[in-house]
Protein backbone atom coordinates (compact mmCIF):
# COMPACT_ATOMS: atom_id res chain seq x y z
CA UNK A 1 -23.55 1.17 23.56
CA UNK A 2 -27.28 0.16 24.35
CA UNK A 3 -29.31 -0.38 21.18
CA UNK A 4 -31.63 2.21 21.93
CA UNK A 5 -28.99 4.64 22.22
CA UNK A 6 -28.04 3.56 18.55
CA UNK A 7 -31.45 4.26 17.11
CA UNK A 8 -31.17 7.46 18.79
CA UNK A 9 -28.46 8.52 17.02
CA UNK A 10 -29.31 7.25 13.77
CA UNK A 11 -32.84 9.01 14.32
CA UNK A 12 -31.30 12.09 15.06
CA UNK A 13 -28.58 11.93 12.05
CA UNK A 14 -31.43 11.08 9.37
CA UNK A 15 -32.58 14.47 8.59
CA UNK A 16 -29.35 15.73 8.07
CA UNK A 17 -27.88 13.41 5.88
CA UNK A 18 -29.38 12.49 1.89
CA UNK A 19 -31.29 9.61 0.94
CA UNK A 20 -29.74 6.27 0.96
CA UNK A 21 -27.22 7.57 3.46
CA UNK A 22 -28.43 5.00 6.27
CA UNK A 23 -27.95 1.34 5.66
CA UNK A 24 -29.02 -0.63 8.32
CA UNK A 25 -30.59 -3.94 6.36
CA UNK A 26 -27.95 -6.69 6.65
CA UNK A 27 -27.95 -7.45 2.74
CA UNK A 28 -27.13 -3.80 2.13
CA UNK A 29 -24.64 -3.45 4.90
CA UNK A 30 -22.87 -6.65 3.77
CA UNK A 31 -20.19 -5.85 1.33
CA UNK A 32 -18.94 -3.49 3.91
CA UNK A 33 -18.30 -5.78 7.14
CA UNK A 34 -16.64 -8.62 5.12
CA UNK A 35 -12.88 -7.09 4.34
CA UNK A 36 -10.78 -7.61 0.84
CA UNK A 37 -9.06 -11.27 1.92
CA UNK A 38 -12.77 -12.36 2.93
CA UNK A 39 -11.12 -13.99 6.41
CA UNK A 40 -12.38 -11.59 8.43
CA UNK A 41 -16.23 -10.56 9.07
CA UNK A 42 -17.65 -8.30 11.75
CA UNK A 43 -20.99 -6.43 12.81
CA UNK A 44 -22.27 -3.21 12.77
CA UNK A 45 -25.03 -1.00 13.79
CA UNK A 46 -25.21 1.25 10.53
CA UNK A 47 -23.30 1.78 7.39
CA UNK A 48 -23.06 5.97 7.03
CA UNK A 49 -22.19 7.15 3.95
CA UNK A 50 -22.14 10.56 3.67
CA UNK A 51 -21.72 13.11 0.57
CA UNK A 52 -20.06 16.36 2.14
CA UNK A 53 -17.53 16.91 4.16
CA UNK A 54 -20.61 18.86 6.36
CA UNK A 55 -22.29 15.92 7.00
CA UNK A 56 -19.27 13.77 7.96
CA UNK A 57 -18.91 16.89 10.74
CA UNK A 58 -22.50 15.95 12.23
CA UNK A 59 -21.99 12.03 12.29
CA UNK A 60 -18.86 12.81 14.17
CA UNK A 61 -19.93 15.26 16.49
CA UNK A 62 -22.80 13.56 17.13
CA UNK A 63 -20.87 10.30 17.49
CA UNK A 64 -19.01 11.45 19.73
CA UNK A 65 -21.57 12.83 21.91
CA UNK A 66 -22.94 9.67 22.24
CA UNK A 67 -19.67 8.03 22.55
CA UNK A 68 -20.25 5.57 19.87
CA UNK A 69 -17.12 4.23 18.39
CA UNK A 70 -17.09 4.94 14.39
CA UNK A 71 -15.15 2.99 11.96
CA UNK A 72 -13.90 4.61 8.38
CA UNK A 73 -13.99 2.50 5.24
CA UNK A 74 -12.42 3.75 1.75
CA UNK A 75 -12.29 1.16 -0.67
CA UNK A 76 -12.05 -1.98 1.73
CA UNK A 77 -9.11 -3.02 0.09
CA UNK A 78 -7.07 -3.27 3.24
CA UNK A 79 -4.59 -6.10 3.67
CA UNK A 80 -4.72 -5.80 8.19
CA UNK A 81 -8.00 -5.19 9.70
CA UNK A 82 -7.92 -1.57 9.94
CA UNK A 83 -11.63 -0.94 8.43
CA UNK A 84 -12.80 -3.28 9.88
CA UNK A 85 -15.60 -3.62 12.87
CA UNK A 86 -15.08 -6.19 15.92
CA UNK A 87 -18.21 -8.54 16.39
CA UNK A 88 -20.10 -5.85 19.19
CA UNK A 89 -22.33 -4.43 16.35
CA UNK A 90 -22.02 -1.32 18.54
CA UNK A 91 -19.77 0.61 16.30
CA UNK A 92 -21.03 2.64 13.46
CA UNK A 93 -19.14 2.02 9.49
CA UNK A 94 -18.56 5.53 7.84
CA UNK A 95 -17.83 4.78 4.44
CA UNK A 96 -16.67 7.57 1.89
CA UNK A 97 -17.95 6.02 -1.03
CA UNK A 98 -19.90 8.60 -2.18
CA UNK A 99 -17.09 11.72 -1.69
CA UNK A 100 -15.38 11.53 -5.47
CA UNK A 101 -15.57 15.35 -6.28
CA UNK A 102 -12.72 16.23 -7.42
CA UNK A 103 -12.72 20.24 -6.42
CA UNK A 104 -10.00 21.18 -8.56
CA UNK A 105 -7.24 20.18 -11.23
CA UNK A 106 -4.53 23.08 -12.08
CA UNK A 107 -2.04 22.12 -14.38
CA UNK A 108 0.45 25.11 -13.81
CA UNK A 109 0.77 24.09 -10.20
CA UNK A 110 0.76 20.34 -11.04
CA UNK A 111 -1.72 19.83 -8.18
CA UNK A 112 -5.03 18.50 -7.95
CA UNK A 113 -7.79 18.49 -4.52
CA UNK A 114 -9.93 15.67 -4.62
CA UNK A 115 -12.25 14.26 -2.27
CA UNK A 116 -11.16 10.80 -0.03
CA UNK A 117 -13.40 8.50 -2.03
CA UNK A 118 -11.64 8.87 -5.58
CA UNK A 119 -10.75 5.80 -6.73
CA UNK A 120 -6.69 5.67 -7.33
CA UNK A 121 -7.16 4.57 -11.43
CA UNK A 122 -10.28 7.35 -11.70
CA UNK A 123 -8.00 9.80 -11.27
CA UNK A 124 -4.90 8.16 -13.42
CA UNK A 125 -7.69 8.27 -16.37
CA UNK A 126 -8.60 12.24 -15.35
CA UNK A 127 -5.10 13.41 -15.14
CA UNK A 128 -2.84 11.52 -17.57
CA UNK A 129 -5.51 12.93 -21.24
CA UNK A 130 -3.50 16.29 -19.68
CA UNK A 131 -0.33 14.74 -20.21
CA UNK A 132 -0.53 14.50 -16.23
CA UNK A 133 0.82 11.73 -13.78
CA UNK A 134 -0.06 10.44 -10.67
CA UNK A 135 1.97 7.82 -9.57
CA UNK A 136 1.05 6.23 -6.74
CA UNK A 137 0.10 2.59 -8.49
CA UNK A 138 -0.78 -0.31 -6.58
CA UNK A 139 -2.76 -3.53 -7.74
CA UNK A 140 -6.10 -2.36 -5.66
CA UNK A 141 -6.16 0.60 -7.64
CA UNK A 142 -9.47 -0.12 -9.49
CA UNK A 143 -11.14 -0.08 -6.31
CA UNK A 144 -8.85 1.36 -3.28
CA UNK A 145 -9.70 5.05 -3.03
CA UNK A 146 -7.48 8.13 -1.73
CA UNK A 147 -8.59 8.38 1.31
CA UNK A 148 -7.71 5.24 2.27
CA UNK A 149 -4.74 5.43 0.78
CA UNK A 150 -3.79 8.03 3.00
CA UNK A 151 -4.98 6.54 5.94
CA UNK A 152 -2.82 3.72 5.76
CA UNK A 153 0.15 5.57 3.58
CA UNK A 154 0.12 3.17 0.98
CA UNK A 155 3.32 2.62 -0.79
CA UNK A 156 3.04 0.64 -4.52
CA UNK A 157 5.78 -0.14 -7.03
CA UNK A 158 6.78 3.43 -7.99
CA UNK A 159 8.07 4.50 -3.91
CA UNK A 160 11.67 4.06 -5.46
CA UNK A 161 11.07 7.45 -7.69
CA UNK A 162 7.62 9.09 -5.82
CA UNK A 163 7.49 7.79 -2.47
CA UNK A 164 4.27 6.76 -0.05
CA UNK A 165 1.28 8.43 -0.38
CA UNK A 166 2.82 10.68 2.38
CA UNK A 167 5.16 12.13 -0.18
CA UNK A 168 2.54 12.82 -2.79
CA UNK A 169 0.02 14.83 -0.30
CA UNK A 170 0.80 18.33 -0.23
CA UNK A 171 -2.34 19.14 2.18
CA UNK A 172 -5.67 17.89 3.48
CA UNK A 173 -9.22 18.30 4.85
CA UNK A 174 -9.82 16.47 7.99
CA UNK A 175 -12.56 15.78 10.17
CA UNK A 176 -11.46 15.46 13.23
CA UNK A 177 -13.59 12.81 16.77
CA UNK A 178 -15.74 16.08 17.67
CA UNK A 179 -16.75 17.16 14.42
CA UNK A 180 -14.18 20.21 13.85
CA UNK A 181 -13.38 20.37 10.06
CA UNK A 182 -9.11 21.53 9.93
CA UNK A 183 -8.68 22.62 6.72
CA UNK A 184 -5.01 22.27 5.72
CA UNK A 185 -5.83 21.88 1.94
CA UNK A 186 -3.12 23.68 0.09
CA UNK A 187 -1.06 23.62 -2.72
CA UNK A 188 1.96 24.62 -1.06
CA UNK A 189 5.14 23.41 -1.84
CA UNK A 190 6.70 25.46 1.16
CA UNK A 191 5.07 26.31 4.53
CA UNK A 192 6.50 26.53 7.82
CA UNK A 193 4.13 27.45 10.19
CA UNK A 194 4.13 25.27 12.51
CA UNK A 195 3.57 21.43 13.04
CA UNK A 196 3.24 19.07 10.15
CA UNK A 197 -0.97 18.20 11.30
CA UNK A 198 -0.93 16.50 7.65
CA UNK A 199 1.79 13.76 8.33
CA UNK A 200 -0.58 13.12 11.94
CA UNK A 201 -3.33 11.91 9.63
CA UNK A 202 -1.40 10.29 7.16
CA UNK A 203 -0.86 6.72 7.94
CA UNK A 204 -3.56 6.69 11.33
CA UNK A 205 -5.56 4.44 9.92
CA UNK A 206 -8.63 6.79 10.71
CA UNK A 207 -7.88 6.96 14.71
CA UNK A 208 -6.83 10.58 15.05
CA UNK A 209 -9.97 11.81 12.34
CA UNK A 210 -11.59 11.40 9.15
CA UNK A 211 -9.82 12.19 6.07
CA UNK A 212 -12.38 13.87 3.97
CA UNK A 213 -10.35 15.30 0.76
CA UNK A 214 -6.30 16.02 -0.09
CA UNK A 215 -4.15 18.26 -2.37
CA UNK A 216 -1.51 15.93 -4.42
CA UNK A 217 1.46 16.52 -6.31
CA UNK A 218 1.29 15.88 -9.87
CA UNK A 219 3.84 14.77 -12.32
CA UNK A 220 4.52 15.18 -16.06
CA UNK A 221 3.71 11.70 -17.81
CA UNK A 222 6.29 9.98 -18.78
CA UNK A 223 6.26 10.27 -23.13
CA UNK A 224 8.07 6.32 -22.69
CA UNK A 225 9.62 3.47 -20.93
CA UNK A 226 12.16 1.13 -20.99
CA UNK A 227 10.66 -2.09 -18.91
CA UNK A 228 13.03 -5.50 -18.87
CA UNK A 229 13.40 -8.65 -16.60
CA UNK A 230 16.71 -9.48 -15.84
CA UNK A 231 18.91 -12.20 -14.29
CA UNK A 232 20.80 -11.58 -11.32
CA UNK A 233 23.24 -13.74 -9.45
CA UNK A 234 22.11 -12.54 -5.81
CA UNK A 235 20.12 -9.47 -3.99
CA UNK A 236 23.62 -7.80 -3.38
CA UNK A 237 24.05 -7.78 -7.39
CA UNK A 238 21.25 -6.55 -7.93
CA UNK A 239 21.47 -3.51 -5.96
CA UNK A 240 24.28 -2.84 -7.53
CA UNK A 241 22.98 -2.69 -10.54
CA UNK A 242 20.13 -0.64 -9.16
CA UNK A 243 22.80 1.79 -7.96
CA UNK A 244 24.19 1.77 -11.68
CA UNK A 245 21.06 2.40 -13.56
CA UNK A 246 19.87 5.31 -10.90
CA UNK A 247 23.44 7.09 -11.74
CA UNK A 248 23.11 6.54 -15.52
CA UNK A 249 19.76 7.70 -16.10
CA UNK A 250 19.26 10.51 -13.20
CA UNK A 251 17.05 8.53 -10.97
CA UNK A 252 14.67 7.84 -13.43
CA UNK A 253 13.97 4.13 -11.70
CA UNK A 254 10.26 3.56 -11.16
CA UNK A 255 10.09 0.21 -10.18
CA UNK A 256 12.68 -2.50 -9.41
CA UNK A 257 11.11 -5.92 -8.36
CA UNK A 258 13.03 -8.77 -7.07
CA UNK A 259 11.05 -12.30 -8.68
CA UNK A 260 12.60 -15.36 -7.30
CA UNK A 261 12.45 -18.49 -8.75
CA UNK A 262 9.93 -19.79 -6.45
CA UNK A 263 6.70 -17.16 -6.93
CA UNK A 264 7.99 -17.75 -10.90
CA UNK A 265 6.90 -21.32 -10.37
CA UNK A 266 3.73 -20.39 -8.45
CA UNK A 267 2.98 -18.15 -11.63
CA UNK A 268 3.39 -20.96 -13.88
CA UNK A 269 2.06 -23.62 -11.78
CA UNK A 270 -1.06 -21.42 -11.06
CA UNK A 271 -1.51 -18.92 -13.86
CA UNK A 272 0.02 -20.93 -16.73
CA UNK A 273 -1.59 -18.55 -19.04
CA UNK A 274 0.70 -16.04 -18.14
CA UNK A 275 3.65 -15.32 -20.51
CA UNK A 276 6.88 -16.33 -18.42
CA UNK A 277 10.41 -14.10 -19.82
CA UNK A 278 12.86 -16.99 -19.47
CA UNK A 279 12.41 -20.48 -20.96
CA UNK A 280 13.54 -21.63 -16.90
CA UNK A 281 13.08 -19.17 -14.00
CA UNK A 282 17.23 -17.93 -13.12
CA UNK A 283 17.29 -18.08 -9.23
CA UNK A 284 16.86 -14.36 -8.97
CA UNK A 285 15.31 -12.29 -11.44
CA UNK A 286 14.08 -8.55 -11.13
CA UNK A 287 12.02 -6.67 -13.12
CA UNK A 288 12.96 -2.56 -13.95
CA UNK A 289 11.32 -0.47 -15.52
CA UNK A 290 12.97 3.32 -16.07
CA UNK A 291 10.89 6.25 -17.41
CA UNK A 292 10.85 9.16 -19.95
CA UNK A 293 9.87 12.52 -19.75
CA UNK A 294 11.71 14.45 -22.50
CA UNK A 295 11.31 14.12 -26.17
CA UNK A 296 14.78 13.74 -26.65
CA UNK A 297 14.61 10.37 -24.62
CA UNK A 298 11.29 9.73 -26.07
CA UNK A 299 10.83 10.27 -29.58
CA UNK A 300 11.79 6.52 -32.14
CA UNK A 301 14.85 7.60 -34.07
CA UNK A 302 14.80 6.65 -38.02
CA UNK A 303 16.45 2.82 -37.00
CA UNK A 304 12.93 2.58 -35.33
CA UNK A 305 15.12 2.56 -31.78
CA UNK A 306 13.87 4.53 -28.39
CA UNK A 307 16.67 6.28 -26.72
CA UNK A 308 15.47 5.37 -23.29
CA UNK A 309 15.13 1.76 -24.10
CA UNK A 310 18.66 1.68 -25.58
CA UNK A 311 19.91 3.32 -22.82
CA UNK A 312 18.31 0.65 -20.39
CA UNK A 313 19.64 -2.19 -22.89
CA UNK A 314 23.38 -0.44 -23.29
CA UNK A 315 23.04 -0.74 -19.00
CA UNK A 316 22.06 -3.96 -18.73
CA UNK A 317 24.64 -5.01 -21.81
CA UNK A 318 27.61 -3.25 -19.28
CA UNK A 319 26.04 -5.22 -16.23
CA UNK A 320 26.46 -8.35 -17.68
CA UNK A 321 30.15 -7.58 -18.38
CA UNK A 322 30.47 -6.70 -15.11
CA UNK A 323 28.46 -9.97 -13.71
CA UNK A 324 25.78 -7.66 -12.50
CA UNK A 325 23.75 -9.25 -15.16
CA UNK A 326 23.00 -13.15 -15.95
CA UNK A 327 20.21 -12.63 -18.77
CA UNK A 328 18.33 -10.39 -19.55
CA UNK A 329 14.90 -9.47 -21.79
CA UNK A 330 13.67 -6.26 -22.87
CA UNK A 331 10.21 -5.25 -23.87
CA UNK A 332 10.07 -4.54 -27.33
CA UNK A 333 6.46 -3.17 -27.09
CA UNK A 334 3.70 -2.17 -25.13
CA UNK A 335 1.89 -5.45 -25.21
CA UNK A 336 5.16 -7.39 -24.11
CA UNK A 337 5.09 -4.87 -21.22
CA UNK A 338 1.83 -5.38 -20.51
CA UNK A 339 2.79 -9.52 -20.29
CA UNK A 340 5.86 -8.56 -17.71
CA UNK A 341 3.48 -6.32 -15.34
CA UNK A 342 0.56 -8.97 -15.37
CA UNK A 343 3.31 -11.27 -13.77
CA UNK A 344 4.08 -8.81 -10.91
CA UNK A 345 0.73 -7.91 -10.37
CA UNK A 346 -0.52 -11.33 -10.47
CA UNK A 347 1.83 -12.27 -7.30
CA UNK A 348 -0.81 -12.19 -4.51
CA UNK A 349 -3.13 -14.27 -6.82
CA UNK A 350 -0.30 -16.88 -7.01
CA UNK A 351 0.97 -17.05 -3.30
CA UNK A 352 -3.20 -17.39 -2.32
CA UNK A 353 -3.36 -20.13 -4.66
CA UNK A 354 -0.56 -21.93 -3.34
CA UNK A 355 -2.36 -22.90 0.24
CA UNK A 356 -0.76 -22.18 3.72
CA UNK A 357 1.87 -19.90 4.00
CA UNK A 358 3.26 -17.01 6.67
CA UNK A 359 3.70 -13.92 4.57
CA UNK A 360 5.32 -10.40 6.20
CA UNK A 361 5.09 -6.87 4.58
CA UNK A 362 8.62 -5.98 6.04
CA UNK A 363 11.07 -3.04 4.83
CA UNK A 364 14.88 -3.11 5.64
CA UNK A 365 17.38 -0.61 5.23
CA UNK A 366 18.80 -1.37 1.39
CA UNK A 367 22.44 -2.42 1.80
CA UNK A 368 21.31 -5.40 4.60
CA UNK A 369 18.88 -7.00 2.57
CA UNK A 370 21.35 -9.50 1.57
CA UNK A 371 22.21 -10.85 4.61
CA UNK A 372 18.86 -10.61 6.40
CA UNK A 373 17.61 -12.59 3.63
CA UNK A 374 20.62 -15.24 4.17
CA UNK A 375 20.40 -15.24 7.91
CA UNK A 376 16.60 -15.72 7.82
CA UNK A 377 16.83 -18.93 5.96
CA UNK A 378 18.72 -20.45 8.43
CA UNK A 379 16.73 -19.54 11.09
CA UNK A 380 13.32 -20.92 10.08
CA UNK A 381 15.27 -23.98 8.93
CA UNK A 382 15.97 -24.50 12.48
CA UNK A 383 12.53 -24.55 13.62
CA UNK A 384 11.31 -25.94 10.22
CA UNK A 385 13.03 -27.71 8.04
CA UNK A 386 12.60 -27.88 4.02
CA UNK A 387 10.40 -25.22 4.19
CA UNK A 388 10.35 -23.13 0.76
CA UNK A 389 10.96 -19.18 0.96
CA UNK A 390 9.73 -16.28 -1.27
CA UNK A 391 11.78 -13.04 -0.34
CA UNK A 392 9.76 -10.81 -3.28
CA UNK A 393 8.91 -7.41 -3.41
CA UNK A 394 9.71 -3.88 -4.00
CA UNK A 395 13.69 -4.12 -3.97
CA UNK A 396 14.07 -0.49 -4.60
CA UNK A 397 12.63 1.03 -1.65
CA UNK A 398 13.67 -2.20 0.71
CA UNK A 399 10.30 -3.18 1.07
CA UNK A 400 9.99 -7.22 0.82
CA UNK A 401 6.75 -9.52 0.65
CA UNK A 402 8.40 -12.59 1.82
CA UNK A 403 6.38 -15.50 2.36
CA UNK A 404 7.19 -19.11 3.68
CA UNK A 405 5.66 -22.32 2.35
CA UNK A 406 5.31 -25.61 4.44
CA UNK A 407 7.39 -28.60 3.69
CA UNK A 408 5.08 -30.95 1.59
CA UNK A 409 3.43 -32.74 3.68
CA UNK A 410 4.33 -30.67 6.85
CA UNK A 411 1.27 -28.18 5.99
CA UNK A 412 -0.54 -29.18 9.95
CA UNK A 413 3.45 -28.51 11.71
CA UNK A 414 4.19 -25.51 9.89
CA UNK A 415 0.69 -23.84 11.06
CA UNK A 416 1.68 -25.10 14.62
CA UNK A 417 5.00 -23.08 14.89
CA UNK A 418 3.39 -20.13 12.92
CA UNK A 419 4.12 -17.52 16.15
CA UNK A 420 7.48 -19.23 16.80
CA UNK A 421 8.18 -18.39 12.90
CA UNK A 422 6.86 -14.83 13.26
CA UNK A 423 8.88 -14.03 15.70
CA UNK A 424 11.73 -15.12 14.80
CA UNK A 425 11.82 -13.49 11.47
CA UNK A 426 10.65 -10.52 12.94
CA UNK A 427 13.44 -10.13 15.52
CA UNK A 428 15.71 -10.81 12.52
CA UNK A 429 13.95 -7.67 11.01
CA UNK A 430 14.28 -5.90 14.14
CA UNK A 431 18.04 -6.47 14.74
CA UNK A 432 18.72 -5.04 11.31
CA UNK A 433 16.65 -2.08 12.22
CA UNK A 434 13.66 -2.90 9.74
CA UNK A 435 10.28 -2.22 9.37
CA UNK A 436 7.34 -5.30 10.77
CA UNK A 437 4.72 -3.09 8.93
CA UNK A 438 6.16 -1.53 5.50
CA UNK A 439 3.03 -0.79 3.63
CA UNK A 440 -0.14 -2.73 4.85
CA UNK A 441 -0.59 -0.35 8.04
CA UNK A 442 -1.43 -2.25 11.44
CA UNK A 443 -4.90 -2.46 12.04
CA UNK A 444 -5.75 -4.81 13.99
CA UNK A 445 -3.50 -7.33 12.90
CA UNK A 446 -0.48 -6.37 13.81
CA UNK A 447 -1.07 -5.36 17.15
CA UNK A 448 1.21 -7.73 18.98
CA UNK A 449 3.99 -6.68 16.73
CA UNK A 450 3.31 -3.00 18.03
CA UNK A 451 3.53 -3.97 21.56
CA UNK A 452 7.23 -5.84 21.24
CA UNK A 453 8.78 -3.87 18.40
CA UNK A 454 7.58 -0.38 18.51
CA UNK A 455 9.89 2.15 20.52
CA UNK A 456 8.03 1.98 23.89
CA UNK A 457 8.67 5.71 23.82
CA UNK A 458 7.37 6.53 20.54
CA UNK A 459 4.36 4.50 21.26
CA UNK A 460 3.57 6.48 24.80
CA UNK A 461 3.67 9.64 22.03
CA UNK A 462 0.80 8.21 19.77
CA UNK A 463 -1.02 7.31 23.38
CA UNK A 464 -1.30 10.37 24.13
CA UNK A 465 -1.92 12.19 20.45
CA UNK A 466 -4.71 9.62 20.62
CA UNK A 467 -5.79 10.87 23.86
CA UNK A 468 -5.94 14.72 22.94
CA UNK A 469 -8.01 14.65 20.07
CA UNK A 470 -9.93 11.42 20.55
CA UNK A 471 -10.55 11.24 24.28
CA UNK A 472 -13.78 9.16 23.90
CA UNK A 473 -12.14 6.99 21.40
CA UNK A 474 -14.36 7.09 19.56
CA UNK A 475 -12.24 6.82 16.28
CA UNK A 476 -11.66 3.02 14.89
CA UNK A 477 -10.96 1.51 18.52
CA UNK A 478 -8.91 -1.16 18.96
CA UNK A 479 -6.57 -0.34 15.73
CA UNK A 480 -2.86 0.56 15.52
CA UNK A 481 -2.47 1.64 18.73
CA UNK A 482 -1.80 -1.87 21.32
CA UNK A 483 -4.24 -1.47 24.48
């Protein structure tokens, strides 16, 4: 778009939108073009950021008039590209920064509406002094916000029990290319009138609209937990065991991590501060953690014992007669908890510290982990030999960060063959009818994966969705959807 066009626009939004609401000065408009991984940096004509859900209407119908290409931002904590701008400096950033009202709490309905720039821990600290939960839980969540979250249907380490954000939005507000506010905001728990609009927005990555605020589900707070690390002999045992401890305890799993040995090295090699559970790292380890809502399970009995932790420790005593179980340590308090989640959340710190690598945010369906795990091995061996693997992740919901390390002193090779290694994994993943994208969205980044995976069907659907409400496309160009 010509720059005079630009200062058009901007000229004409100013007087409907507060002060501060225009950043155009490069120092101020900084933090916002650079995203979270810092590899990627692009330009912009303006940073919006606007404070009602009215005056992200008139940016967008005006926008759109003017066909200039708008990009949302929530918390820029995105792991593919989607917020971010190309290097035009044509497109406009609308960043929902300011939007954290939160326009209602109810307790009986265990449902709260809050606006898309909440941050995700802000509203763990409003809900849970109400004895309130929300669990969606991810390690951005002192700075990714809910809009965002939505946008790219972020999943976290409690899917296994709650699901993606998806399953934890009951309704939302929604701006949509021409400025048209759809208000879908409801508490419902039924409604069947019509097409789902919400699950359209959900996971778009802002192409289809802007999400401006959402209804979400609510949970009763767990009173304890039960949280252990234990040794398995392979990923098929430990399912197993997963299996076991769902049936035993009414599905009250909320996380199940798979740690192999080698991102317990990276801890200790690169966060040696960190408390480690076993004197030497078993091959496979996962970490479980199972939660309490009753008082029954809840409440210390006079021997000082929890009955939800002895019921985790009783399971894990009858998996280890079975062979389920190699080892196994159970947190004995809060702050020995505490120690076992800083060494899950501390994973991405580790595998960035560890230099080149080629990681994947890849789901599979649960009972073929196992042997996609096996059978990928031996492919990148082919290509690669003695390189070092790191099939982590959320084992409960099939979701795996797995990333691959060079052989030492291979570092410049490994970087050569990184597309032949991408795509053969990925066709692995696609054979076994997985997931290239579990939880990180597409953006821009993932593009190419789109184009060769993607039902070629499914993908002339979102063509034309994107085509009947965003027929200037206007909305985040060049993301999710391959041109």
């Amino acid at each position: 778009m010509p720059e005079g066009n630009i200062e058009s626009l901007l000229s004409a939004l100013e007087p409907n939108l507060g002060s501060g609401a225009i950043l155009t000065d490069a120092v101020d408009t900084a933090k916002y073009l650079t995203d979270w991984p810092g590899k990627n940096t692009g330009r912009a004509a303006a940073v919006l950021r606007p404070s009602s859900t009215a005056e992200v209407s008139t940016i967008l119908a005006r926008a759109n008039a003017a066909k200039t290409p708008v990009i949302p931002l929530g918390g820029n904590t995105g792991l593919a590209g989607g917020g971010m701008p190309d290097n035009s400096g044509d497109t406009i950033m609308l960043s929902l920064e300011r939007m954290k009202t939160v326009r209602n709490l109810i307790p009986a309905a265990m449902t709260m509406t809050v606006e898309a720039g909440c941050i995700l821990s802000e509203l763990h600290d409003l809900v849970e002094p109400q004895g309130l939960f929300f669990p969606l839980n991810l390690g951005a969540k002192g700075s990714c916000t809910i809009g965002g979250n939505l946008a790219t249907n972020a999943g976290g380490v409690n899917v296994v029990r709650y699901g993606n954000t998806r399953e934890l939005c009951l309704g939302l507000e929604v701006v949509l290319p021409d400025g048209r506010i759809m208000d879908e905001l409801s508490g419902l728990r039924k409604n069947n009138t019509g097409y789902d609009l919400r699950n359209l927005f959900i996971g778009a990555e802002g192409t289809l609209g802007v999400i401006t605020a959402a209804t979400l589900k609510l949970f009763h707070l767990p009173k304890a937990r039960a949280t252990a690390f234990a040794a398995v002999p392979d990923i098929a045992s430990a399912l197993d065991l997963l299996n076991r401890i769902q049936a035993e305890t009414g599905g009250a799993v909320e996380a199940f991590e798979m740690m192999p040995d080698v991102m317990m090295h990276l801890l200790a090699q690169h966060l040696p501060e960190l408390k480690q559970p076993f004197a030497e790292a078993p091959p496979l380890s996962v970490l479980i953690e199972i939660a309490a809502t009753s008082d029954a399970e809840a409440e210390t009995g006079e021997d000082g014992s929890i009955p939800v932790v002895s019921k985790l420790e009783a399971l894990l005593g009858e998996g280890f007669e079975s062979g389920m179980v190699e080892d196994a340590v159970l947190a004995t308090s809060e702050a020995q908890r505490g120690e076992m989640w800083k060494l899950r959340e501390s994973t991405l710190e580790a595998v960035t510290n560890a230099g080149p690598r080629i990681g994947f945010d890849i789901s599979l369906p649960l009972d073929q982990v196992h042997e996609f795990v096996a059978r990928t091995r031996s492919t990148v061996e082919a290509i690669i030999p003695g390189f070092k693997m790191c099939a982590m992740g959320h084992l409960g919901d099939g979701n795996l960060h797995y990333s691959l390390f060079p052989p030492e002193g291979s570092e410049t090779k490994f970087i050569e063959q990184t597309r032949s290694i991408k795509t053969a994994v990925l066709d692995n993943v696609s054979e076994y009818r997985g997931s290239f994208s579990a939880e990180h969205g597409i953006g821009t980044q993932k593009l190419s994966e789109m184009a060769r995976y993607k039902d070629p069907v499914a993908l002339a659907v979102m063509r034309q969705v994107k085509a009947a409400l965003d027929p200037n496309n206007i909305m985040n160009p060049g993301k999710v959807i391959p041109e």
